[in-house]
Protein backbone atom coordinates (compact mmCIF):
# COMPACT_ATOMS: atom_id res chain seq x y z
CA UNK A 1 0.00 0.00 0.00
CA UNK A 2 1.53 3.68 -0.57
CA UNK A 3 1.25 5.85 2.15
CA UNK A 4 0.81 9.97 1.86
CA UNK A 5 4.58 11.82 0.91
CA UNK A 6 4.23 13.51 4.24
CA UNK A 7 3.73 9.89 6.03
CA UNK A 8 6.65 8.47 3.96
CA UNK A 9 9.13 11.43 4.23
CA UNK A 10 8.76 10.99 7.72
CA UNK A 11 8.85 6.83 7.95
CA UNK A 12 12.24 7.11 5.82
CA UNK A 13 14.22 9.06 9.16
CA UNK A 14 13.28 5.72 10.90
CA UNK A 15 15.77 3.58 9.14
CA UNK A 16 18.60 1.52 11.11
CA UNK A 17 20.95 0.95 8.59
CA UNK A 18 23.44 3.37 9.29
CA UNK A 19 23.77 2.57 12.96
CA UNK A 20 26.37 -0.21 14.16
CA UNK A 21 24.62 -3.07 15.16
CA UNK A 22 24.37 -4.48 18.50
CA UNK A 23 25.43 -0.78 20.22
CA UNK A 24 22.97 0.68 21.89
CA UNK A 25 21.62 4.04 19.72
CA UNK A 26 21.11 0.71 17.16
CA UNK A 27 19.36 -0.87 19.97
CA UNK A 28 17.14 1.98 20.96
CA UNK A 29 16.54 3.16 17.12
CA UNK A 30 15.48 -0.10 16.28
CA UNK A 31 13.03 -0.71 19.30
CA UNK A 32 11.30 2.43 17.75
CA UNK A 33 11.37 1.69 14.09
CA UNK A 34 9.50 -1.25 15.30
CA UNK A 35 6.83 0.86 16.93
CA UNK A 36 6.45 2.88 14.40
CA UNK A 37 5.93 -0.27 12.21
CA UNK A 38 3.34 -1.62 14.42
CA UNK A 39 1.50 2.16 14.37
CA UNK A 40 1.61 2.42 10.61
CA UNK A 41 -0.36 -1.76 10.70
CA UNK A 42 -2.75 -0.38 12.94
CA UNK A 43 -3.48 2.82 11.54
CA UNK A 44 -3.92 2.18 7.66
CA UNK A 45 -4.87 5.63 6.87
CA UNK A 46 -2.64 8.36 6.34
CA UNK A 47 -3.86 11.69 8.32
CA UNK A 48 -2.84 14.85 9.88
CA UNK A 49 -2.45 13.43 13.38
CA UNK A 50 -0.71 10.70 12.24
CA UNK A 51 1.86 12.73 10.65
CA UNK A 52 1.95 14.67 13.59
CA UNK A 53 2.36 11.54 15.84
CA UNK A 54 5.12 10.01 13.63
CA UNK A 55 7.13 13.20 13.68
CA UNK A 56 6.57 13.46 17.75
CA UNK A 57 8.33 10.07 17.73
CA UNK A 58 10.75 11.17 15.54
CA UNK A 59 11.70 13.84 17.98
CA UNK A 60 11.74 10.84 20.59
CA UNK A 61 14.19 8.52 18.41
CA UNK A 62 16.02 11.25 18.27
CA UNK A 63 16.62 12.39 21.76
CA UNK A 64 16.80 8.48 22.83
CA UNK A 65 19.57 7.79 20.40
CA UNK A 66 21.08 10.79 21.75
CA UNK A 67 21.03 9.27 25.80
CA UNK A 68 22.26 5.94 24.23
CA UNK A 69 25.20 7.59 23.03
CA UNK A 70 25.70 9.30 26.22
CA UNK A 71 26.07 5.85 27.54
CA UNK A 72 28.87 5.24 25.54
CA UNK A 73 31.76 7.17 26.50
CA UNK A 74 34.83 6.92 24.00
CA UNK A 75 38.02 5.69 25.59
CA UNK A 76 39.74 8.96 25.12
CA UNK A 77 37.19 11.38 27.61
CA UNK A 78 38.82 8.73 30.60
CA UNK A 79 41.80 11.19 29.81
């Protein structure tokens, strides 16, 4: 099924790819993806809120990732 471009411009931020698996920002980014997954089955049609609701969780990937990677200290700041 295609979804609305404001639906799928949003869905494409969600993808894992890029991340290192088995860290934890690929850990976290992929628990969402898979949320957003199971919204997008649930909810078959494309709306306003639903944009809104995808880009709100966008905003929470982001700031997640962002705390997983906080968890991860590079060797060097033990300086």
């Amino acid at each position: 099924m295609s979804r609305h471009p404001s639906v799928g411009s949003i869905v494409r931020y969600f993808d894992v790819s890029h991340y290192q698996r088995r860290d934890a920002p690929y850990e976290v980014a992929t628990a969402v993806k898979l949320l957003v997954e199971d919204v997008l089955e649930k909810i078959p049609d494309d709306s306003p809120e639903l944009t809104a609701g995808l880009r709100k969780l966008l905003e929470a990937k982001d700031a997640l990732v962002r705390a997983a990677l906080d968890t991860e200290r590079p060797s060097w700041t033990d300086r």
